[in-house]
C-alpha atoms as a PDB file:
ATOM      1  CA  UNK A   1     -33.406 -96.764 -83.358  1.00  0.00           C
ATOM      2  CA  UNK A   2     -33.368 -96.860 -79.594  1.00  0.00           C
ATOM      3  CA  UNK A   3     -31.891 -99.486 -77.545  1.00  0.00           C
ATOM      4  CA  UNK A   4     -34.824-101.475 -76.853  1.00  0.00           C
ATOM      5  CA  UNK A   5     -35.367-101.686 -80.895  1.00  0.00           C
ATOM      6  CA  UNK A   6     -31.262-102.337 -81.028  1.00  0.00           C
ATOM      7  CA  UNK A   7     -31.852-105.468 -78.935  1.00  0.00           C
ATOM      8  CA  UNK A   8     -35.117-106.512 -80.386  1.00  0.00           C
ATOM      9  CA  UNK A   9     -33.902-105.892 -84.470  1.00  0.00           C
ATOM     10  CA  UNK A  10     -33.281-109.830 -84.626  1.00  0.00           C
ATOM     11  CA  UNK A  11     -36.644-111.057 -82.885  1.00  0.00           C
ATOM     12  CA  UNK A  12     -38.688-108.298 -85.006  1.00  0.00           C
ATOM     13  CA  UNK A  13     -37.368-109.666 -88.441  1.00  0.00           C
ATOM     14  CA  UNK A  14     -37.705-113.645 -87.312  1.00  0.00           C
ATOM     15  CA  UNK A  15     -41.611-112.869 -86.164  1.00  0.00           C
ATOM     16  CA  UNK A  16     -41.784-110.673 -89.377  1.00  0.00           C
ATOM     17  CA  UNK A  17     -41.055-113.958 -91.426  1.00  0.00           C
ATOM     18  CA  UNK A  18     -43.545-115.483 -89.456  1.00  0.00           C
ATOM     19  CA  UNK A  19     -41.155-117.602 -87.622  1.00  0.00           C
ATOM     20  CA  UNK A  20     -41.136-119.327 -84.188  1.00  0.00           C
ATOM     21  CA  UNK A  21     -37.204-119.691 -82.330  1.00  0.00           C
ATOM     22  CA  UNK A  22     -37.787-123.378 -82.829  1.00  0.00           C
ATOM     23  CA  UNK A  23     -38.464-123.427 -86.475  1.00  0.00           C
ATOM     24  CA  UNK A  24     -35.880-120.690 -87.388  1.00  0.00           C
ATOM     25  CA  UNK A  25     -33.065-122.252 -85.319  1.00  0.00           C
ATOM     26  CA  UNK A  26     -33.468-125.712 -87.433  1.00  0.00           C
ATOM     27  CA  UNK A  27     -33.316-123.879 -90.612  1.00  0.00           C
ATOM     28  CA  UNK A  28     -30.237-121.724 -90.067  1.00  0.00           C
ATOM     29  CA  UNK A  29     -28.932-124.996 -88.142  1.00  0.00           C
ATOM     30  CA  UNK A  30     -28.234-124.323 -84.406  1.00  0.00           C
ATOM     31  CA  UNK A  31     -30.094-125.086 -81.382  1.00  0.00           C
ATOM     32  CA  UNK A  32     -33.446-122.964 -79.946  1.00  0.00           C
ATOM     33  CA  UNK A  33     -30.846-121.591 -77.114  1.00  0.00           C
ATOM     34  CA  UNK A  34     -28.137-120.330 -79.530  1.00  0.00           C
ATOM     35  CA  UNK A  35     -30.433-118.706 -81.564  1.00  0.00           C
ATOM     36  CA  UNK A  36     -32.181-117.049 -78.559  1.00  0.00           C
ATOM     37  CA  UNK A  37     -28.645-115.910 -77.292  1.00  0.00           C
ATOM     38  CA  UNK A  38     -27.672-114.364 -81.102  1.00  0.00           C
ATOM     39  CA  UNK A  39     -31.151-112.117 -80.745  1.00  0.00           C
ATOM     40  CA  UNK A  40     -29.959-110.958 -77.741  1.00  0.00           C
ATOM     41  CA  UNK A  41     -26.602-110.673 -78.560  1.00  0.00           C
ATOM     42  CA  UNK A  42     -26.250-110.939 -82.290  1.00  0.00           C
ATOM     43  CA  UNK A  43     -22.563-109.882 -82.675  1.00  0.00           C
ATOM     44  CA  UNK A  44     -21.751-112.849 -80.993  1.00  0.00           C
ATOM     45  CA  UNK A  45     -22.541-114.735 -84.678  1.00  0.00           C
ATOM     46  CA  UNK A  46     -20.543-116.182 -87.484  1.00  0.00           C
ATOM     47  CA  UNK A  47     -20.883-115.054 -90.361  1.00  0.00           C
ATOM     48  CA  UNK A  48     -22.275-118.025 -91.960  1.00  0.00           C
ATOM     49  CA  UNK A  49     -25.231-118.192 -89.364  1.00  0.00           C
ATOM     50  CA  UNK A  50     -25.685-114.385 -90.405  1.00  0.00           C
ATOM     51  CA  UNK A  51     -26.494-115.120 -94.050  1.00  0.00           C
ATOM     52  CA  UNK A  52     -28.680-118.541 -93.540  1.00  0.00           C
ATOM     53  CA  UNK A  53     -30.773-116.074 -90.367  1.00  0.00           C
ATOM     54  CA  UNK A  54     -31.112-113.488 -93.521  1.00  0.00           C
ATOM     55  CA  UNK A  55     -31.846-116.186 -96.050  1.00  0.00           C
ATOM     56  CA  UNK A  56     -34.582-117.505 -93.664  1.00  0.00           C
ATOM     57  CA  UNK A  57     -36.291-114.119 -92.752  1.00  0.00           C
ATOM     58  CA  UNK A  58     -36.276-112.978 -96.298  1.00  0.00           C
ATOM     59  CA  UNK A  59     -33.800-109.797 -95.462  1.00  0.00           C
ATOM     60  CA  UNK A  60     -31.059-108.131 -97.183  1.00  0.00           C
ATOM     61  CA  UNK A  61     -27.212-108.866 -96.064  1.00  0.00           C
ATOM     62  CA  UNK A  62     -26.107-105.158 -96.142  1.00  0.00           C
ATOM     63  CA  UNK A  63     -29.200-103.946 -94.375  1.00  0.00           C
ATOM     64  CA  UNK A  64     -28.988-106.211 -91.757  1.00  0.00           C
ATOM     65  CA  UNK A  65     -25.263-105.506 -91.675  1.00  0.00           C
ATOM     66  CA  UNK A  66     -25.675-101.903 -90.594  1.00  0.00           C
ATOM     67  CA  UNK A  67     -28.289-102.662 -88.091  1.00  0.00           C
ATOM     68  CA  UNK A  68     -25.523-105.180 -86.266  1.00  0.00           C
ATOM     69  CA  UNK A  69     -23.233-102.295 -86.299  1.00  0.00           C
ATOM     70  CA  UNK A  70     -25.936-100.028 -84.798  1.00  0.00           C
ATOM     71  CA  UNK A  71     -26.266-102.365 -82.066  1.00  0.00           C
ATOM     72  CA  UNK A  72     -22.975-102.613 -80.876  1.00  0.00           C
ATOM     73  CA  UNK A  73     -22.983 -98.672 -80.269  1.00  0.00           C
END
């Protein structure tokens, strides 16, 4: 993964899910900003937002677990 993918991992799986920032935002419950600020920076997250954002995209916990940690390399 190189670090353009590393930053875009969050925006790839909410488009993937056929999602807009808007719409994804409401269902994991923060604001359009927040949300854009966790795909660029998606350590920044709690982990509650983490599992409703993999709830809502349809994607696995532990995968999307590793890519965070790949990210912050």
């Amino acid at each position: 993964m190189d670090t353009k993918e590393k930053r875009n991992f969050m925006k790839s799986y909410r488009i993937r899910a056929g999602l807009s920032q808007e719409q994804a935002a409401e269902v994991i419950g923060v604001s359009r900003q927040t949300l854009a600020y966790y795909e660029e920076k998606p350590y920044s997250m709690s982990l509650e937002s983490w599992f409703k954002m993999c709830e809502a995209y349809g994607e696995d916990f532990s995968i999307n677990f590793v890519a965070q940690k790949l990210y912050e390399k």
